[in-house]
N, C-alpha and C. Protein backbone atom coordinates (compact mmCIF):
# COMPACT_ATOMS: atom_id res chain seq x y z
N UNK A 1 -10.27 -5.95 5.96
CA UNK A 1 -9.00 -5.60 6.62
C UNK A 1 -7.95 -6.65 6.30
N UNK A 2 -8.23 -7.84 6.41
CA UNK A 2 -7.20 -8.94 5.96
C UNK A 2 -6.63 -8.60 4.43
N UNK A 3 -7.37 -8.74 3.03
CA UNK A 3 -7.20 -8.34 2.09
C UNK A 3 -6.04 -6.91 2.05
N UNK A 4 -6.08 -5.98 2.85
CA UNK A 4 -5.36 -5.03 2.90
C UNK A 4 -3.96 -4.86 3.50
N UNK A 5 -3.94 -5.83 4.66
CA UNK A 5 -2.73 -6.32 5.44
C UNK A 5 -1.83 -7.45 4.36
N UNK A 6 -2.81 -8.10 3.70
CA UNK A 6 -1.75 -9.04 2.71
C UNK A 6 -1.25 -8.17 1.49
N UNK A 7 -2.50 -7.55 1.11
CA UNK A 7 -1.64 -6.16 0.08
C UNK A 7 -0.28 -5.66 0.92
N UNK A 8 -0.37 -5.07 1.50
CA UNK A 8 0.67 -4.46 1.87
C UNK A 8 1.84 -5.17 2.23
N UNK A 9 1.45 -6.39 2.88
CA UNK A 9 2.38 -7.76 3.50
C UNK A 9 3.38 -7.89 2.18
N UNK A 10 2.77 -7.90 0.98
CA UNK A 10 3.01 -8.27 -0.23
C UNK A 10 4.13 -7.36 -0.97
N UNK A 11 3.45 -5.76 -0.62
CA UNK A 11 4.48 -5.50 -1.41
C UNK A 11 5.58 -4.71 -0.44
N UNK A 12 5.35 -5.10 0.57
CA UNK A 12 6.56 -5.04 1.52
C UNK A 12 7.86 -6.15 1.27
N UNK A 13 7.47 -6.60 0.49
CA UNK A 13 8.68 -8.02 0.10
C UNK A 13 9.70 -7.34 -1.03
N UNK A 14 8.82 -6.98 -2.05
CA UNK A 14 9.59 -6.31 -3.22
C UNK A 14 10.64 -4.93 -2.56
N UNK A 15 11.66 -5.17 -2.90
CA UNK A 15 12.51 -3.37 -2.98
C UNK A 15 11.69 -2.37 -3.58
N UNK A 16 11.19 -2.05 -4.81
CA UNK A 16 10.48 -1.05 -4.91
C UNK A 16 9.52 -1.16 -5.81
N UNK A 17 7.90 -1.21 -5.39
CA UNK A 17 6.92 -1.30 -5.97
C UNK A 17 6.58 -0.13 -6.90
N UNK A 18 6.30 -0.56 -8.09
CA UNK A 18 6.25 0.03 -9.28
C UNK A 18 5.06 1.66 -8.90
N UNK A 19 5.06 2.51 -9.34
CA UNK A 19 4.14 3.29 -8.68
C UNK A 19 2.81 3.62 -9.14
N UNK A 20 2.40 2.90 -10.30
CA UNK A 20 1.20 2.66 -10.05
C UNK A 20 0.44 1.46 -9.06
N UNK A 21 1.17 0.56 -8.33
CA UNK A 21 1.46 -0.09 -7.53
C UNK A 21 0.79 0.46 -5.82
N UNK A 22 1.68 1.57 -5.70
CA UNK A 22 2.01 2.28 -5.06
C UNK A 22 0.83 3.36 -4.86
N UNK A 23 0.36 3.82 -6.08
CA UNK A 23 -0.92 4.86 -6.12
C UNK A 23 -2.04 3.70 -5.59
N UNK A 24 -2.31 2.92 -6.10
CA UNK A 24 -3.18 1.90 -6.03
C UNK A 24 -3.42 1.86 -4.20
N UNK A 25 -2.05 1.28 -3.42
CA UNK A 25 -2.40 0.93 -2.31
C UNK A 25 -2.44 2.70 -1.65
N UNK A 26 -1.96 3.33 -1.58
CA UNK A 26 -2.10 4.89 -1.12
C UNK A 26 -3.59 4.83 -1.36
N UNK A 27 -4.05 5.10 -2.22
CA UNK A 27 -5.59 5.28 -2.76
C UNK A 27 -6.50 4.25 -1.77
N UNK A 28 -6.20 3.02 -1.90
CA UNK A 28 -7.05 2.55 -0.95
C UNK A 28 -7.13 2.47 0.57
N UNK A 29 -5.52 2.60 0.96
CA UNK A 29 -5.57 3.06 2.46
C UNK A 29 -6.47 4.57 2.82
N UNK A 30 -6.30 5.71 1.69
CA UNK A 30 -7.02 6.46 2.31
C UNK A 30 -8.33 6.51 2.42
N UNK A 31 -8.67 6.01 1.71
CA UNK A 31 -10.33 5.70 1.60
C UNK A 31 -11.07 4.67 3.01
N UNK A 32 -9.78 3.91 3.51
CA UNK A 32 -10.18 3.25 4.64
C UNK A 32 -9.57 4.33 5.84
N UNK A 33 -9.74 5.72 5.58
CA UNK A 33 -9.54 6.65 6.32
C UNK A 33 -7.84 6.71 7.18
N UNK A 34 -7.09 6.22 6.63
CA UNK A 34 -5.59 6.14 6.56
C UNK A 34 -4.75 7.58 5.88
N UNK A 35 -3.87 7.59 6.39
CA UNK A 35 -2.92 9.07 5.65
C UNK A 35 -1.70 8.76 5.64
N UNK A 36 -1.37 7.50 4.31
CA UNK A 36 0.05 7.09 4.30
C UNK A 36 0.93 8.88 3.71
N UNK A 37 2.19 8.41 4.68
CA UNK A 37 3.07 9.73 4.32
C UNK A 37 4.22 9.44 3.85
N UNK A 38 4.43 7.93 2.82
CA UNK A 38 5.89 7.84 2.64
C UNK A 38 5.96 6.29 2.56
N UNK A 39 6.97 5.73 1.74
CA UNK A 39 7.15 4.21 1.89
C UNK A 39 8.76 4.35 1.83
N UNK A 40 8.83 2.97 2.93
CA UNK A 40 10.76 2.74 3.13
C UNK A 40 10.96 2.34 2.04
């Protein structure tokens, strides 16, 4: 869970994470049973 909160911590800094970036963390939130619907 830590590892995943700093992922995200991380690319919450950048304006817009590249989207394989983006597939990457989607992909692994859902697998930790998550249903991202969107990034600001």
């Amino acid at each position: 869970a830590g590892g995943t909160s700093g992922l995200i911590h991380g690319t919450a800094k950048e304006a817009q994470p590249s989207p394989v970036q983006r597939n990457f963390v989607d992909r692994c939130l859902r697998e930790k049973g998550y249903e991202p619907i969107g990034w600001k």
